[in-house]
C-alpha atoms as a PDB file:
ATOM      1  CA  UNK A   1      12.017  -9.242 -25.066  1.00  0.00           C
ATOM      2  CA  UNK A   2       8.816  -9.154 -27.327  1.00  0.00           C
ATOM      3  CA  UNK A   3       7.121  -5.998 -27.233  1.00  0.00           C
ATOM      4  CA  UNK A   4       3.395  -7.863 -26.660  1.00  0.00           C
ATOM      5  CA  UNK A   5       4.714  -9.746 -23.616  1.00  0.00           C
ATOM      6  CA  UNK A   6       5.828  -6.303 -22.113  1.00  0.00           C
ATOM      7  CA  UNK A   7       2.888  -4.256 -22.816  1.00  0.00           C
ATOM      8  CA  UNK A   8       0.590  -7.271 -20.959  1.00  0.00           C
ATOM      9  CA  UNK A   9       2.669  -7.668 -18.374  1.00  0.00           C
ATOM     10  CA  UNK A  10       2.419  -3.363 -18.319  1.00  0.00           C
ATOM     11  CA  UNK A  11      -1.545  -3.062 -18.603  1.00  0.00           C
ATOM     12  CA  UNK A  12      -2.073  -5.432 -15.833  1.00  0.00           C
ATOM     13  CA  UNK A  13       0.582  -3.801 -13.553  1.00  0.00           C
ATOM     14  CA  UNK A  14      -1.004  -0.495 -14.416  1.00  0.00           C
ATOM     15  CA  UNK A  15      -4.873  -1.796 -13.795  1.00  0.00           C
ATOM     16  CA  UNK A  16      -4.258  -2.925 -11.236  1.00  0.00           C
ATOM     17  CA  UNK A  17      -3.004   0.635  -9.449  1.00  0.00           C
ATOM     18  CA  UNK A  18      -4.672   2.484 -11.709  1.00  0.00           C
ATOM     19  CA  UNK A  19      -6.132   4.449  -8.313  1.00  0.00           C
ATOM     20  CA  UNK A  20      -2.444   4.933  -7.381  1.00  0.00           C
ATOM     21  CA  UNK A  21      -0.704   5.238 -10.767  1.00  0.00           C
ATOM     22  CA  UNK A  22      -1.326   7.974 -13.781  1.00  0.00           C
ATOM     23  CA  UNK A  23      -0.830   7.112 -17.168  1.00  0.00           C
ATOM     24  CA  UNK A  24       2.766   6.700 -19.005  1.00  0.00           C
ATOM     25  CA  UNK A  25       3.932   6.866 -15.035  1.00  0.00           C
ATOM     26  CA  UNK A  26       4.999   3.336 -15.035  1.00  0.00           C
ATOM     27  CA  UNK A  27       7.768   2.676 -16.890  1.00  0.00           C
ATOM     28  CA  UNK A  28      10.035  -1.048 -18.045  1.00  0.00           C
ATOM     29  CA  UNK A  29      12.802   0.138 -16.109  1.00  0.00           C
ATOM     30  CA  UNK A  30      11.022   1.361 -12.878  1.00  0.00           C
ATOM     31  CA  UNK A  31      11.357  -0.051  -9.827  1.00  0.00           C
ATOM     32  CA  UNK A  32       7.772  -1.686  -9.194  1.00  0.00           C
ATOM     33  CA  UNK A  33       8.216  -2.161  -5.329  1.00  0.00           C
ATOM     34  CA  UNK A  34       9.473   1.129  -4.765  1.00  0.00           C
ATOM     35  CA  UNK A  35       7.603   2.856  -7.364  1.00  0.00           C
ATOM     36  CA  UNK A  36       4.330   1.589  -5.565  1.00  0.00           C
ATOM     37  CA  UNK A  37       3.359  -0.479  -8.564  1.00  0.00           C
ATOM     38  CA  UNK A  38       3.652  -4.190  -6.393  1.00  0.00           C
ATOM     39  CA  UNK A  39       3.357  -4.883  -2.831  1.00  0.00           C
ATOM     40  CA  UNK A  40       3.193  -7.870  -0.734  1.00  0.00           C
ATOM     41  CA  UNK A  41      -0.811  -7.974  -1.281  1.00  0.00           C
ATOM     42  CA  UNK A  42      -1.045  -8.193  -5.326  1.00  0.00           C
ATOM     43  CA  UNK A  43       2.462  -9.808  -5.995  1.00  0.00           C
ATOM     44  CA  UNK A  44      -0.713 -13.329  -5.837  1.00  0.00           C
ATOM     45  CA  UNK A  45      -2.536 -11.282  -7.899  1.00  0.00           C
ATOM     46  CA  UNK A  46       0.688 -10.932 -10.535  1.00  0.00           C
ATOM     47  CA  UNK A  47       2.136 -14.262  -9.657  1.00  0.00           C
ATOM     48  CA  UNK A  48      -1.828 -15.839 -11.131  1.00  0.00           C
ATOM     49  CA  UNK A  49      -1.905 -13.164 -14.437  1.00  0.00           C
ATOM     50  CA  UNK A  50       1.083 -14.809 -15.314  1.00  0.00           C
ATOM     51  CA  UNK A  51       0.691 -18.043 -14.974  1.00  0.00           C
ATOM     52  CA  UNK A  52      -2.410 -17.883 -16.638  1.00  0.00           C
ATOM     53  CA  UNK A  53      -1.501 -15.707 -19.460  1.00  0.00           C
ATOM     54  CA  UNK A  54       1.499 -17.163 -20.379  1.00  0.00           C
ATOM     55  CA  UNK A  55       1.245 -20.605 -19.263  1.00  0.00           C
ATOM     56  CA  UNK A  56       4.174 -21.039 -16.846  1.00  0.00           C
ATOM     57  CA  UNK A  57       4.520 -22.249 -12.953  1.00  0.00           C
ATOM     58  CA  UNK A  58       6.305 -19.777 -10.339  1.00  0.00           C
ATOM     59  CA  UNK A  59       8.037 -21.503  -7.466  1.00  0.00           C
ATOM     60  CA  UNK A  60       8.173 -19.315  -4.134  1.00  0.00           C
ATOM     61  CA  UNK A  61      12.193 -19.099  -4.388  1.00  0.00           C
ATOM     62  CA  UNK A  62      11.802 -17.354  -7.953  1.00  0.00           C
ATOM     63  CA  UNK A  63       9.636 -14.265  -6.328  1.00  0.00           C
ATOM     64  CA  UNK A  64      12.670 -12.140  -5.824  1.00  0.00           C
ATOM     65  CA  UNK A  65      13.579  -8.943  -6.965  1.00  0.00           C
ATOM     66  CA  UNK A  66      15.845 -10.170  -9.631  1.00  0.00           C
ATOM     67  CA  UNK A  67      12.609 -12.139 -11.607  1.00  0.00           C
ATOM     68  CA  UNK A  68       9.964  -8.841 -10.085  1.00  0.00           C
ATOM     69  CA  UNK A  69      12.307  -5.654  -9.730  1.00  0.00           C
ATOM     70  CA  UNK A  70      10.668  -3.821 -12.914  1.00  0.00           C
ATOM     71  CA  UNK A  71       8.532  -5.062 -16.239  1.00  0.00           C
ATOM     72  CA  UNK A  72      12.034  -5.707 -17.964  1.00  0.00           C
ATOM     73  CA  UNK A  73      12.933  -7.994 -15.062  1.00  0.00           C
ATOM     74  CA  UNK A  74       9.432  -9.832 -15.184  1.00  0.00           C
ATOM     75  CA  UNK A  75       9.583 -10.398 -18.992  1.00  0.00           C
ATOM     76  CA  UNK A  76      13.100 -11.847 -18.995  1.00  0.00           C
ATOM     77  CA  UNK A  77      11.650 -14.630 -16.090  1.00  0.00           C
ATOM     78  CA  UNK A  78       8.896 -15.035 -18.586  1.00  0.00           C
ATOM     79  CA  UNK A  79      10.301 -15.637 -21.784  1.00  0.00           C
ATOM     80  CA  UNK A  80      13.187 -17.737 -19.822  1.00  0.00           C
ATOM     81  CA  UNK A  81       9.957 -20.277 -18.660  1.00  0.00           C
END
């Protein structure tokens, strides 16, 4: 896992909450969903910053929590596109 590809995919998750999230809170092992870092409403919002910044298509069967679980999870599905 390259280090820049985590810390983008980091920033954005953490932006985007910032309201919600302090910083250092958020870490590559935590459990976005749970840990209030992605919902339902700004999983489009994620799904868009990454096809964007890293050039790759998302099909609707690869939004699960084995590809969006935690930033380790969501580089892996990146660098495997």
């Amino acid at each position: 896992m390259t280090p820049e590809n985590m810390s983008l995919i980091r920033r954005f998750l953490s932006d985007s909450q910032a309201a919600r999230l302090r910083e250092g809170e958020l870490k590559d092992d935590s459990p976005l969903f749970d840990f209030g870092a992605l919902d339902s409403l700004n999983i489009i919002e994620l799904v868009l910053f990454l096809e964007d910044t890293f050039g790759i298509k998302t099909r609707a069967h690869e939004i699960v929590a084995a590809n969006f679980g935690t930033i380790e999870a969501l580089v892996r599905f990146v660098e495997s596109k």
